[in-house]
Protein backbone atom coordinates (compact mmCIF):
# COMPACT_ATOMS: atom_id res chain seq x y z
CA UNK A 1 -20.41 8.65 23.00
CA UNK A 2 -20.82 9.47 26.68
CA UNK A 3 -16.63 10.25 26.99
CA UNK A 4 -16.77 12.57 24.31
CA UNK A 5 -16.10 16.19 25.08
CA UNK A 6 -16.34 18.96 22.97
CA UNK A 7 -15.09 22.92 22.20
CA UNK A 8 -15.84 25.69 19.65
CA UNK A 9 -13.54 27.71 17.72
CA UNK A 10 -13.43 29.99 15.12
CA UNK A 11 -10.48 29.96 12.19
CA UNK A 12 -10.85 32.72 9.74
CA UNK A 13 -14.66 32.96 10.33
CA UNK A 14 -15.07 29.09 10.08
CA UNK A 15 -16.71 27.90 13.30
CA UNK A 16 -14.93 24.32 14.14
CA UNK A 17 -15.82 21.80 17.07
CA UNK A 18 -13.33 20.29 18.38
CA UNK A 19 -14.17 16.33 19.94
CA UNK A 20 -12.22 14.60 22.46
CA UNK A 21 -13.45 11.06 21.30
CA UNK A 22 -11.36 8.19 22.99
CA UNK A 23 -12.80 5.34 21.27
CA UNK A 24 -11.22 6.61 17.92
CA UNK A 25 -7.95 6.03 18.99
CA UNK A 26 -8.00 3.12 16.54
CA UNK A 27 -8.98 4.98 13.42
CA UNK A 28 -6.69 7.72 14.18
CA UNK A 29 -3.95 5.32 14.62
CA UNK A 30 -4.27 3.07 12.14
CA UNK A 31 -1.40 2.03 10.01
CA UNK A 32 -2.27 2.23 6.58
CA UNK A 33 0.92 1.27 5.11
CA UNK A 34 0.53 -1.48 2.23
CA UNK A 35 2.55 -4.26 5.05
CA UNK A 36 0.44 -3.62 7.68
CA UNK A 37 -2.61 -3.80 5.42
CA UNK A 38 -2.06 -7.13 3.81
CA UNK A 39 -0.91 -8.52 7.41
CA UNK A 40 -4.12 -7.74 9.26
CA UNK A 41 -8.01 -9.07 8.47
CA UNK A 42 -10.25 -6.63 6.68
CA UNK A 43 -12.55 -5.58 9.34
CA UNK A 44 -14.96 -4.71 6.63
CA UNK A 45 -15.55 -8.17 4.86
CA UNK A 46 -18.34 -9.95 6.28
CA UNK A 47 -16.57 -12.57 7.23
CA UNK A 48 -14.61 -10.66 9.71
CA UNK A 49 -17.26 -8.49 11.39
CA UNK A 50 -18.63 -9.46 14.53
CA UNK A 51 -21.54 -11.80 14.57
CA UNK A 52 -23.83 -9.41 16.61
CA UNK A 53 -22.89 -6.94 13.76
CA UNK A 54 -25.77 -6.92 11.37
CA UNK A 55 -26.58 -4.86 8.03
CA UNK A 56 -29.09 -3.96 6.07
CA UNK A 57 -28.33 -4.51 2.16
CA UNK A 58 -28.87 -2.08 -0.58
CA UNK A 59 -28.29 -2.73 -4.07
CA UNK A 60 -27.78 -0.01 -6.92
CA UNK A 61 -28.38 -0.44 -10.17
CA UNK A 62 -29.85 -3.98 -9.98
CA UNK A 63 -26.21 -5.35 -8.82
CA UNK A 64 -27.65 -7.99 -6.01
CA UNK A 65 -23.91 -9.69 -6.98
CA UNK A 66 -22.09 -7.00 -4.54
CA UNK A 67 -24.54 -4.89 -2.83
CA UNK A 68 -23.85 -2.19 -0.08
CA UNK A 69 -24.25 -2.85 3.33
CA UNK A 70 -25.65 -0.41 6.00
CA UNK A 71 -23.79 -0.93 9.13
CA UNK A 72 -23.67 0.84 12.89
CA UNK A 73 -20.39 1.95 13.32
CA UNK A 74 -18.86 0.64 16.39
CA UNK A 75 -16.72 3.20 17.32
CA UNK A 76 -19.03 6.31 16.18
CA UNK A 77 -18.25 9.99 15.80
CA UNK A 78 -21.77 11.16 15.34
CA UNK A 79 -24.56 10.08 17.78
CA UNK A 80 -26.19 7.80 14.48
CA UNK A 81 -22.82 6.98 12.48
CA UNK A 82 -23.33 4.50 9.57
CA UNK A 83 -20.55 2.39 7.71
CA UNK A 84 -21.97 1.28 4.27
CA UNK A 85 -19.05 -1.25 3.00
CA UNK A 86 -19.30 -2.88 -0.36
CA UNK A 87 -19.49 -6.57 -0.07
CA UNK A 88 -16.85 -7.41 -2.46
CA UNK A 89 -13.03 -6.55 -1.14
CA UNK A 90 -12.41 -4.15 -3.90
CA UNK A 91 -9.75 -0.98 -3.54
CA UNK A 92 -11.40 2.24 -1.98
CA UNK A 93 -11.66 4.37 -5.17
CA UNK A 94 -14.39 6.86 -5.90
CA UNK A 95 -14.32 6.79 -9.44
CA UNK A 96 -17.83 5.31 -11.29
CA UNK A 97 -19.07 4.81 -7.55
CA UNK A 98 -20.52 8.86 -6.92
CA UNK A 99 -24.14 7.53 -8.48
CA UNK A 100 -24.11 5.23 -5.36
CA UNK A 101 -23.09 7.75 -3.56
CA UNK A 102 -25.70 10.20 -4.72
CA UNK A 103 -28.21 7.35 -4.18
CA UNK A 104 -27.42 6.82 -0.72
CA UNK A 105 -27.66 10.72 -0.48
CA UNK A 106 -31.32 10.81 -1.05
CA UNK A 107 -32.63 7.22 0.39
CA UNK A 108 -31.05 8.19 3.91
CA UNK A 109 -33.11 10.71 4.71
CA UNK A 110 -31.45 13.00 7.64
CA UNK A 111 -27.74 11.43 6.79
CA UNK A 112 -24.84 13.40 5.25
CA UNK A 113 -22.62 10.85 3.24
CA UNK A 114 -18.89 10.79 3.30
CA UNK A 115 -15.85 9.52 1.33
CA UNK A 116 -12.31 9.48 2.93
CA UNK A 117 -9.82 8.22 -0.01
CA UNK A 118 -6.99 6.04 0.46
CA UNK A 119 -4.76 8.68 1.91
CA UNK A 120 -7.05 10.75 3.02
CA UNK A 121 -8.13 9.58 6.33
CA UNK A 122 -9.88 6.08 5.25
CA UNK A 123 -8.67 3.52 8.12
CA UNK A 124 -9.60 0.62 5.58
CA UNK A 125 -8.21 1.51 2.07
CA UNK A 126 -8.45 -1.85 0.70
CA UNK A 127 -12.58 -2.19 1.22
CA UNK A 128 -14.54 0.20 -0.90
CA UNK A 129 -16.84 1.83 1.75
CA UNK A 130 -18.87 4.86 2.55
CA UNK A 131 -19.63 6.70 5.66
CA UNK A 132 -22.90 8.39 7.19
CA UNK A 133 -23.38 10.52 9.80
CA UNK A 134 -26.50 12.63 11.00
CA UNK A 135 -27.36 15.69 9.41
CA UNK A 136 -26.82 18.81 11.37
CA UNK A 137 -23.91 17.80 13.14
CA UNK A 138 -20.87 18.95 10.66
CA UNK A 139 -20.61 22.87 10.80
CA UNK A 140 -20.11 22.93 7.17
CA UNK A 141 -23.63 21.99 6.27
CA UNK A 142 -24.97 25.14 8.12
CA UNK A 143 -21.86 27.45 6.96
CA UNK A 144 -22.08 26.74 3.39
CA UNK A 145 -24.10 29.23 2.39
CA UNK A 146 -22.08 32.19 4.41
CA UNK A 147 -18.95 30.97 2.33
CA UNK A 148 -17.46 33.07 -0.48
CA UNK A 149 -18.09 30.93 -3.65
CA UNK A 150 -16.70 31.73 -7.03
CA UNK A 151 -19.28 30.10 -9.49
CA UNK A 152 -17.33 27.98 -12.14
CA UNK A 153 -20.64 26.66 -14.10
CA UNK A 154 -24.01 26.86 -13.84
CA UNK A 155 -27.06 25.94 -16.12
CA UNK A 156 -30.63 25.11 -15.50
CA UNK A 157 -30.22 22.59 -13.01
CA UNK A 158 -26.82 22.91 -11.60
CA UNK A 159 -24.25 24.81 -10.16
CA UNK A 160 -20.24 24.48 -9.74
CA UNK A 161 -18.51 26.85 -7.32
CA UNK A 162 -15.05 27.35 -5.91
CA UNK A 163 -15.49 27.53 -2.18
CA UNK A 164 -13.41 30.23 -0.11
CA UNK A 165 -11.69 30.63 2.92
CA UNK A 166 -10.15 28.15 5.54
CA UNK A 167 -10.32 24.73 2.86
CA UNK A 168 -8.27 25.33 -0.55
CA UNK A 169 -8.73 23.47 -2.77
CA UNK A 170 -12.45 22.81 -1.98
CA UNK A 171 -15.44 22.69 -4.56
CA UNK A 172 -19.28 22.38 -4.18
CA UNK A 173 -21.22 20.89 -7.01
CA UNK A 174 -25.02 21.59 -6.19
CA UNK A 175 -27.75 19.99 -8.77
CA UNK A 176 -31.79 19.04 -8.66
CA UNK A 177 -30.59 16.35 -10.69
CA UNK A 178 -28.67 13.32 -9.18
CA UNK A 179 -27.73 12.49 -12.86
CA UNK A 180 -26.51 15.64 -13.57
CA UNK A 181 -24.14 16.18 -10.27
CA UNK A 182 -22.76 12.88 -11.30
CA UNK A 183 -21.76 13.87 -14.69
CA UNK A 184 -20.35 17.16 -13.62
CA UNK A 185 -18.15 15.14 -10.45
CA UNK A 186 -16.62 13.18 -13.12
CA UNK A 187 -15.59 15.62 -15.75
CA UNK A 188 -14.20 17.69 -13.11
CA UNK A 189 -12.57 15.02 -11.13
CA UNK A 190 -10.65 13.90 -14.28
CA UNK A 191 -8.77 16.93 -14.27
CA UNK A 192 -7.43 16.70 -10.48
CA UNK A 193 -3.66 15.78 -9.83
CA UNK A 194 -2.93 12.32 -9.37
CA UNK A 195 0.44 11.98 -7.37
CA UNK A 196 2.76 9.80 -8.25
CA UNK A 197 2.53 6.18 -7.24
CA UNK A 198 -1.26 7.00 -6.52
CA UNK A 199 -4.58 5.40 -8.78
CA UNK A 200 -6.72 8.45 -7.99
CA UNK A 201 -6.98 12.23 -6.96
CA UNK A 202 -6.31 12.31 -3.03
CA UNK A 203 -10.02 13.58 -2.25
CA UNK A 204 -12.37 13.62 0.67
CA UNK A 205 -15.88 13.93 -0.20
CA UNK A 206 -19.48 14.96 1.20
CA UNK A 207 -22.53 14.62 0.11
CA UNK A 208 -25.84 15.28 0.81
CA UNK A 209 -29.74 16.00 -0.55
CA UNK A 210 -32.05 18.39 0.95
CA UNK A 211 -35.02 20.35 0.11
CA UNK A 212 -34.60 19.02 -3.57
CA UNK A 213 -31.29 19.72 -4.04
CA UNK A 214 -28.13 17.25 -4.04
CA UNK A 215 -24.70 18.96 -2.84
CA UNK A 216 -21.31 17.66 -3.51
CA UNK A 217 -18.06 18.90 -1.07
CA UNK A 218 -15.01 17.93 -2.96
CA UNK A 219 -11.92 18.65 -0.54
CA UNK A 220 -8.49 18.54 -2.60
CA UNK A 221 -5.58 16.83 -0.66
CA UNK A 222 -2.11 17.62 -0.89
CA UNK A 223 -0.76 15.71 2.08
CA UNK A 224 -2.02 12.50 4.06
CA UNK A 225 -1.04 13.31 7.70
CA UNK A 226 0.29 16.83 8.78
CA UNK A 227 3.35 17.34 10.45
CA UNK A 228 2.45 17.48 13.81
CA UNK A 229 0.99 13.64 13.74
CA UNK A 230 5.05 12.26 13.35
CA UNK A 231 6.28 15.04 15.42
CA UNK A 232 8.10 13.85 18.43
CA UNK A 233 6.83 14.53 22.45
CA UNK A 234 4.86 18.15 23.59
CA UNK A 235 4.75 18.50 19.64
CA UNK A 236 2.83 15.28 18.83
CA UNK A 237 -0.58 15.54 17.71
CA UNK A 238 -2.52 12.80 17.10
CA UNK A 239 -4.89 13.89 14.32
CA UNK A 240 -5.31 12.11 11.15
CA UNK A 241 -7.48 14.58 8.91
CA UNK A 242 -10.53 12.84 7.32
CA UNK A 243 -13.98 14.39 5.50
CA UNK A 244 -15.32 15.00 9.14
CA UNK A 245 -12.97 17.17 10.53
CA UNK A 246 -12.94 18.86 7.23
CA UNK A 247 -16.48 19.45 7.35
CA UNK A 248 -16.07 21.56 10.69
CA UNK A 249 -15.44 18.62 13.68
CA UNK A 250 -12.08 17.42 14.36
CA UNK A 251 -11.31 14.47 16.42
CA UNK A 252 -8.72 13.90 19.05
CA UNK A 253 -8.80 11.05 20.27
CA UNK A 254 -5.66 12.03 23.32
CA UNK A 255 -7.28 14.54 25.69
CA UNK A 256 -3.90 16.22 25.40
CA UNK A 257 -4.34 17.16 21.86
CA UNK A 258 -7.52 18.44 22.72
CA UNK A 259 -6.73 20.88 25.07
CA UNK A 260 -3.70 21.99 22.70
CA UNK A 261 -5.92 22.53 19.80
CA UNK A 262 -6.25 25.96 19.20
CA UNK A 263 -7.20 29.01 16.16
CA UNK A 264 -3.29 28.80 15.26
CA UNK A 265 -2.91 25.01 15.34
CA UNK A 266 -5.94 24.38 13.15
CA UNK A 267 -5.22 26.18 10.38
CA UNK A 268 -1.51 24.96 10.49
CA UNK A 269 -2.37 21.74 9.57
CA UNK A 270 -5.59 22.74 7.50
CA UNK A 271 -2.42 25.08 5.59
CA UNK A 272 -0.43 21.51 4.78
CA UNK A 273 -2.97 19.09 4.38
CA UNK A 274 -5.35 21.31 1.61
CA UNK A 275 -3.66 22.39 -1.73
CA UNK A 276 -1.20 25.42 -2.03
CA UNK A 277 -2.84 28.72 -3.22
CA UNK A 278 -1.02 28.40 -6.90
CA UNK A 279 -2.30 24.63 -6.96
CA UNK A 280 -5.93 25.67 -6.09
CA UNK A 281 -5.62 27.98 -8.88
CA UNK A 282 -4.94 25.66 -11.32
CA UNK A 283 -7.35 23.22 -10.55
CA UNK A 284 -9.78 26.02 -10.84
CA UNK A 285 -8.63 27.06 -14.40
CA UNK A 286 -8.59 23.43 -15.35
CA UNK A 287 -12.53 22.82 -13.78
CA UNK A 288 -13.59 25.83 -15.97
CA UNK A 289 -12.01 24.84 -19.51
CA UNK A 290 -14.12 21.11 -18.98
CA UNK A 291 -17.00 22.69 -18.20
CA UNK A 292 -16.53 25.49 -20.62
């Protein structure tokens, strides 16, 4: 972490850090394409991390067949970033895996969890994994309670809100009860878009539990990679949008880009990565007839 730089900007009253991080030119690179994928090792399967590499196992639900593993990352964007693979080799798809999610929420104390889907910024969508990074260091986690909200549901022990502003297309699911901000992330993700050719929603998700309280971030995705990551010379940006620089830090890992970024460029690509207006509306109409 000692290359990193960083820089602070505002985009419609959303405060954003931008990191120059050089060691994440891998992730930001990576070729995710179905060839390259079955061509390369999983980096994630035990038997292809390095030996010095070691994890600490945690099971859910009694499963001690294919527990998580709590890893360092190697290549970290937070000053304590975790990787938490499962140990089977098994498609990275949220659905029936939020409880774990949830879990992991509450036993690491002072870690935000995140979920990058397949298209969404995950550099290893074959190998079911989550992410953790210290608390305090996305923007959102501070922001979120300055944000417009449009409450969706609410009952004794939860709430469901449309969140407004720079992310369309985002939704916060806030509960006391882990069992209860399950149930409500899969009713509501059931209604979501699939695109064609896809298994799932295209989601990023983040998740955390303080003073009591668990809180979901759902970001919907419309598009993997904006345009200015196949764009050709001065127009090229390498940025490959994930759950962290949706949460208020974006990485560049070319100290180019970083310089480049700017107000106008950020919400460019937050504008074609996130849902359109109309399509934010509907999944907002659809989220309140399931809950109705």
């Amino acid at each position: 972490m000692e290359n990193v730089i960083v820089k602070e900007l505002v985009v419609e009253g959303f405060p954003f850090k931008v990191q120059f991080n050089p060691a994440r030119i891998v992730s930001s690179s990576a070729k995710v394409d179905a060839k390259s994928i079955t061509e390369r090792k999983c980096f994630l399967c035990s038997e292809n991390r390095p030996a010095v590499q070691k994890g600490l196992d945690y099971v859910y639900k009694g499963d001690f067949q294919n527990p998580y593993t709590v890893l360092v990352n190697p290549f970290p964007i937070f000053p304590r970033h975790l990787t938490i693979p499962m140990l089977a080799h098994t498609d990275q798809l949220i659905g029936g895996r939020m409880g774990a999610m949830l879990s992991l929420a509450n036993q690491l104390d002072g870690y935000t969890l995140f979920y990058n889907g397949p298209k969404c910024g995950a550099s290893a969508p074959d190998h079911f994994h989550f992410q953790a990074g210290n608390k305090g260091f996305l923007t959102i986690e501070e922001h979120l309670h300055k944000m417009e909200k449009e409450v969706l549901f609410t009952n004794e022990i939860a709430t469901v809100s449309s969140v407004k502003g720079v992310f369309r297309g985002l939704v916060a699911i806030e509960s006391s009860e882990a069992e209860e901000a399950e149930r409500l992330f899969g009713l509501l993700f059931s209604r979501l878009p699939v695109k064609e050719g896809e298994k799932e929603p295209m989601v990023n998700i983040l998740c955390w539990y303080e003073n009591g309280v668990y809180v979901i971030l759902l970001y919907v995705r419309d598009k993997h990679r904006p345009s200015h990551y196949f764009a050709e010379g001065d127009a090229n940006i390498l940025l490959s949008p994930a759950s962290v620089d949706l949460g208020g830090v974006l990485i560049t890992p070319l100290e180019k880009d970083f310089h480049k970024m700017d107000e106008t460029l950020i919400a460019e690509i937050l504008d074609e990565i996130c849902v359109s207006e109309g399509e934010n509306l509907d999944i907002i109409d659809k989220i309140k007839t399931v809950l109705r």
